[in-house]
C-alpha atoms as a PDB file:
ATOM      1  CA  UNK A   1       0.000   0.000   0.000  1.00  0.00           C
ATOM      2  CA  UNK A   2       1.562   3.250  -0.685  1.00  0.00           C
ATOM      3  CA  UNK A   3      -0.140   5.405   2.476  1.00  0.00           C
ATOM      4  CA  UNK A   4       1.531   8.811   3.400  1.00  0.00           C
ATOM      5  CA  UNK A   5       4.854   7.826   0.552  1.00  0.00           C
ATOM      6  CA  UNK A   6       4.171  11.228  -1.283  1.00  0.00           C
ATOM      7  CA  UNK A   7       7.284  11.020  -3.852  1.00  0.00           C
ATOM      8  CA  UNK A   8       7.474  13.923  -6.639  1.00  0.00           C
ATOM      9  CA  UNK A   9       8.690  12.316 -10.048  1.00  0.00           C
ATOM     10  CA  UNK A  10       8.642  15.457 -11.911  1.00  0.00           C
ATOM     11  CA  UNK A  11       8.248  13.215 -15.069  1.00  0.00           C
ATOM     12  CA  UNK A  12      11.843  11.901 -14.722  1.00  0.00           C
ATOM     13  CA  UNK A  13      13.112   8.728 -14.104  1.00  0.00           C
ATOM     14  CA  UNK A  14      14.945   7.929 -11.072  1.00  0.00           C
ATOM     15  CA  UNK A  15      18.463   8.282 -11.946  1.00  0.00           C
ATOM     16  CA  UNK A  16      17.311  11.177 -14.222  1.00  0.00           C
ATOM     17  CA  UNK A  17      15.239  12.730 -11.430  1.00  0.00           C
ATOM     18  CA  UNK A  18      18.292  12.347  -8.327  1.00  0.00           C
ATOM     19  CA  UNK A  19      20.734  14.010 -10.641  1.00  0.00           C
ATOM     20  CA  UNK A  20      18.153  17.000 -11.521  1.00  0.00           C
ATOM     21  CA  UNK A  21      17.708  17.459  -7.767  1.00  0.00           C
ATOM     22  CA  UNK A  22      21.926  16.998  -7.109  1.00  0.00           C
ATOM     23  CA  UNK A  23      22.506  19.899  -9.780  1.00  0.00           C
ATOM     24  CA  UNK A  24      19.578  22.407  -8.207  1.00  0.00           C
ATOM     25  CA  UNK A  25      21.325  21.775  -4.601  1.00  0.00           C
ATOM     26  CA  UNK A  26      24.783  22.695  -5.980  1.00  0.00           C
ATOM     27  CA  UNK A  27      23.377  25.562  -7.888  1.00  0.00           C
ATOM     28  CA  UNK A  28      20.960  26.797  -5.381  1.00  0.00           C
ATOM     29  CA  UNK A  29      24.101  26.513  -2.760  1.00  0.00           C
ATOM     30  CA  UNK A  30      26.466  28.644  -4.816  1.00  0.00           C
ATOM     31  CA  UNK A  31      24.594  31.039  -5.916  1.00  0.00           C
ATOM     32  CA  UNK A  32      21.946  31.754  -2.819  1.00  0.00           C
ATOM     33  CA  UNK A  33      18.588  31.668  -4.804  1.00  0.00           C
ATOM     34  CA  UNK A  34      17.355  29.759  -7.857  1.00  0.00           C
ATOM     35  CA  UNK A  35      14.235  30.326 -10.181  1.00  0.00           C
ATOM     36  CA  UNK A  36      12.825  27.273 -11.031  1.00  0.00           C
ATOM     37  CA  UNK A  37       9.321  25.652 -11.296  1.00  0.00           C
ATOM     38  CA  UNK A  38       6.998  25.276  -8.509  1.00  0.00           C
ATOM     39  CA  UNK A  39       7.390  21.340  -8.426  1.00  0.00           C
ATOM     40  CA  UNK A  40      10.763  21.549  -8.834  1.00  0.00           C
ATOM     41  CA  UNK A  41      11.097  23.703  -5.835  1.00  0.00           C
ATOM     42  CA  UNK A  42       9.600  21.854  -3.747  1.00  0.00           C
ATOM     43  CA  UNK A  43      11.493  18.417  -4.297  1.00  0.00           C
ATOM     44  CA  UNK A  44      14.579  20.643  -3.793  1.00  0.00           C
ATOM     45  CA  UNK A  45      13.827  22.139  -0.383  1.00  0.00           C
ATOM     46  CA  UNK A  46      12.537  18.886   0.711  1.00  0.00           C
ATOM     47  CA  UNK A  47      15.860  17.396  -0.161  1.00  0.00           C
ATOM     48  CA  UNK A  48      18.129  20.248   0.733  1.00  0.00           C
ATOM     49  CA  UNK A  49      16.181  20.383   4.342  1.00  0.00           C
ATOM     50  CA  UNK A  50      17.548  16.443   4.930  1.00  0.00           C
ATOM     51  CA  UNK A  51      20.819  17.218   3.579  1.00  0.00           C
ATOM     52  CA  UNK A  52      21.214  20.192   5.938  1.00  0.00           C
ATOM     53  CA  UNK A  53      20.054  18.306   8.905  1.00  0.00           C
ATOM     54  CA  UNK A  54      22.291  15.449   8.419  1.00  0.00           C
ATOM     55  CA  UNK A  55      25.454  18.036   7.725  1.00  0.00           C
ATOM     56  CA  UNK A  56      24.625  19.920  10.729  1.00  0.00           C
ATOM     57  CA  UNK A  57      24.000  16.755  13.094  1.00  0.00           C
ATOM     58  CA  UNK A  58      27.761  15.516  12.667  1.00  0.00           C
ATOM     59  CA  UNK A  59      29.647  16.499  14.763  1.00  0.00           C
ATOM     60  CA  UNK A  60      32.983  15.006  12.535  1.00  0.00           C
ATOM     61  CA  UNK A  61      33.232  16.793   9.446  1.00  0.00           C
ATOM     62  CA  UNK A  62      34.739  13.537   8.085  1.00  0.00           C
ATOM     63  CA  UNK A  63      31.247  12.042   8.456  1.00  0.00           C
ATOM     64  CA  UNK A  64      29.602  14.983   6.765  1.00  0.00           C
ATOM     65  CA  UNK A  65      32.173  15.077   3.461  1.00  0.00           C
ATOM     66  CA  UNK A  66      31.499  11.153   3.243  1.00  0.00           C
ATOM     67  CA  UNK A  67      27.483  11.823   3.492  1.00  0.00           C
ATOM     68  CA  UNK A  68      27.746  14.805   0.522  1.00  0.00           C
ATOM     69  CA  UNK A  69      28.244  12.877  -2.552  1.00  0.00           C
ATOM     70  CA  UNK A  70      24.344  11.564  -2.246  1.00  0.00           C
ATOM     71  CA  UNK A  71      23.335  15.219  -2.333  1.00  0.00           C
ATOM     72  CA  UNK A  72      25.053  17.303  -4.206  1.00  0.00           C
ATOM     73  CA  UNK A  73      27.540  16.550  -7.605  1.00  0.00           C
ATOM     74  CA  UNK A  74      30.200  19.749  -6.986  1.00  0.00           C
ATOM     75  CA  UNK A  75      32.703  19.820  -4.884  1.00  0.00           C
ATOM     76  CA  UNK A  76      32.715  23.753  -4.380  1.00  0.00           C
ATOM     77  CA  UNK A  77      29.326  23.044  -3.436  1.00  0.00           C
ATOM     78  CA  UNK A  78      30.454  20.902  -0.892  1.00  0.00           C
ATOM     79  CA  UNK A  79      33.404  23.101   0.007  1.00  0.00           C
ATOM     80  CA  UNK A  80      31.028  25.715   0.584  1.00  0.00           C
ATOM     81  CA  UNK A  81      27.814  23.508   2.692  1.00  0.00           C
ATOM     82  CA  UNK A  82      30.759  22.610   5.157  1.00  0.00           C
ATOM     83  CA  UNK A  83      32.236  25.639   5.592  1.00  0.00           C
ATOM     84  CA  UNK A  84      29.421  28.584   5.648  1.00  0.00           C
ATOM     85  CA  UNK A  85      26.136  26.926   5.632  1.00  0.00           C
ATOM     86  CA  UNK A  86      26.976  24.219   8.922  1.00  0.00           C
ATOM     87  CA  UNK A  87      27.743  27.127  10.708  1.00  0.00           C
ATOM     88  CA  UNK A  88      25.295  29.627   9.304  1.00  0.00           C
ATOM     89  CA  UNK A  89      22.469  27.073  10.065  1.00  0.00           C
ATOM     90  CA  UNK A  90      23.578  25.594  13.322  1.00  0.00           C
ATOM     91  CA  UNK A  91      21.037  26.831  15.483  1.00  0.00           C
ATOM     92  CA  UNK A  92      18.181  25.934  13.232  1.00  0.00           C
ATOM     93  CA  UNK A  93      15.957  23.087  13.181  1.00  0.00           C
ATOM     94  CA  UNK A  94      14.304  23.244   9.851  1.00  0.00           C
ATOM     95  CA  UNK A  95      13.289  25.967   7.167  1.00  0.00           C
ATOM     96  CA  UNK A  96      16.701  26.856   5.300  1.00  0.00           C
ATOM     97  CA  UNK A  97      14.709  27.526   2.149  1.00  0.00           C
ATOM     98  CA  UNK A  98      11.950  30.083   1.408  1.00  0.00           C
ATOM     99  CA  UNK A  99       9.818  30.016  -1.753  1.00  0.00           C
ATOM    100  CA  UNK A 100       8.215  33.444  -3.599  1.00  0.00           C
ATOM    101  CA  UNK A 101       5.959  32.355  -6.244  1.00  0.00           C
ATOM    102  CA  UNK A 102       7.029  34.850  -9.090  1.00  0.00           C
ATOM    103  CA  UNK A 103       3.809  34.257 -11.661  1.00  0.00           C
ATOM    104  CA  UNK A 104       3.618  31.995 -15.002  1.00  0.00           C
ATOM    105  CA  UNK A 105       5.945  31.340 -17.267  1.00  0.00           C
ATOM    106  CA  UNK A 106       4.769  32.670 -20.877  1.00  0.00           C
ATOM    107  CA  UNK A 107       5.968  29.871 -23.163  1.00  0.00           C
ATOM    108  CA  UNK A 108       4.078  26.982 -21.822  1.00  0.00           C
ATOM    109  CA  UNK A 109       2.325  28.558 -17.942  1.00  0.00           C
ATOM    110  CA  UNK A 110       4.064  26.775 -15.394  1.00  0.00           C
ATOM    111  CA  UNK A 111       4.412  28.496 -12.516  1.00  0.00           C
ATOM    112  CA  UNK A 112       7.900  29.936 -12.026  1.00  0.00           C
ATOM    113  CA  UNK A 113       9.209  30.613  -8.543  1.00  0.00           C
ATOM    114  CA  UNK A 114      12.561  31.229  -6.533  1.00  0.00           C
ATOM    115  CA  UNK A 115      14.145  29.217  -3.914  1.00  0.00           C
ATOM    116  CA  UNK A 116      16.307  31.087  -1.737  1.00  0.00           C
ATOM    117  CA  UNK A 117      18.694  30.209   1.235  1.00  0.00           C
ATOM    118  CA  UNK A 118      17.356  31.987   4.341  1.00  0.00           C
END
């Protein structure tokens, strides 16, 4: 029975769909904010918020470089979660990301939106 397993497929296979979600952490991480689709938003922030909590519950960063790989593809991504973000985020339990719904896109009116680090 699938009860309460709410997955977003985005209309990607697996493998296709992890390695979307690696490359919007990595971006979202270097650059602070992303504009994406709604959906794809809110795979991201569901994935980033586990990645976060997992980074900042080691207390070995050796532990937290080996965990990266699963989440994110860059390594000046990972640089960068390690260094700023564990510290920046330390005191918080959840809610990194925020979401702004920006309108439709006009080509085919999906709704567009940007993720931002908080």
């Amino acid at each position: 029975m699938r009860h309460r397993k709410k997955l977003q497929h985005l209309g990607l296979m697996k493998s296709h769909r992890d390695s979307l979600v690696k490359n919007l952490i990595a971006s979202l991480v270097l650059h602070g904010k992303l504009r994406t689709t709604e959906n794809r938003a809110k795979a991201l922030a569901a994935r980033f918020g586990k990645m976060m909590t997992i980074v900042r519950n080691k207390k070995d960063v050796r532990e937290a470089i080996r965990l990266l790989p699963s989440y994110c593809h860059t390594e000046a991504a990972s640089i960068k979660i390690i260094g700023e973000l564990k510290k920046k985020y330390e005191n918080r339990i959840s809610g990194f990301t925020r979401i702004i719904r920006l309108g439709n896109r006009k080509g085919d009116n999906a709704k567009l939106v940007q993720i931002e680090l908080i």
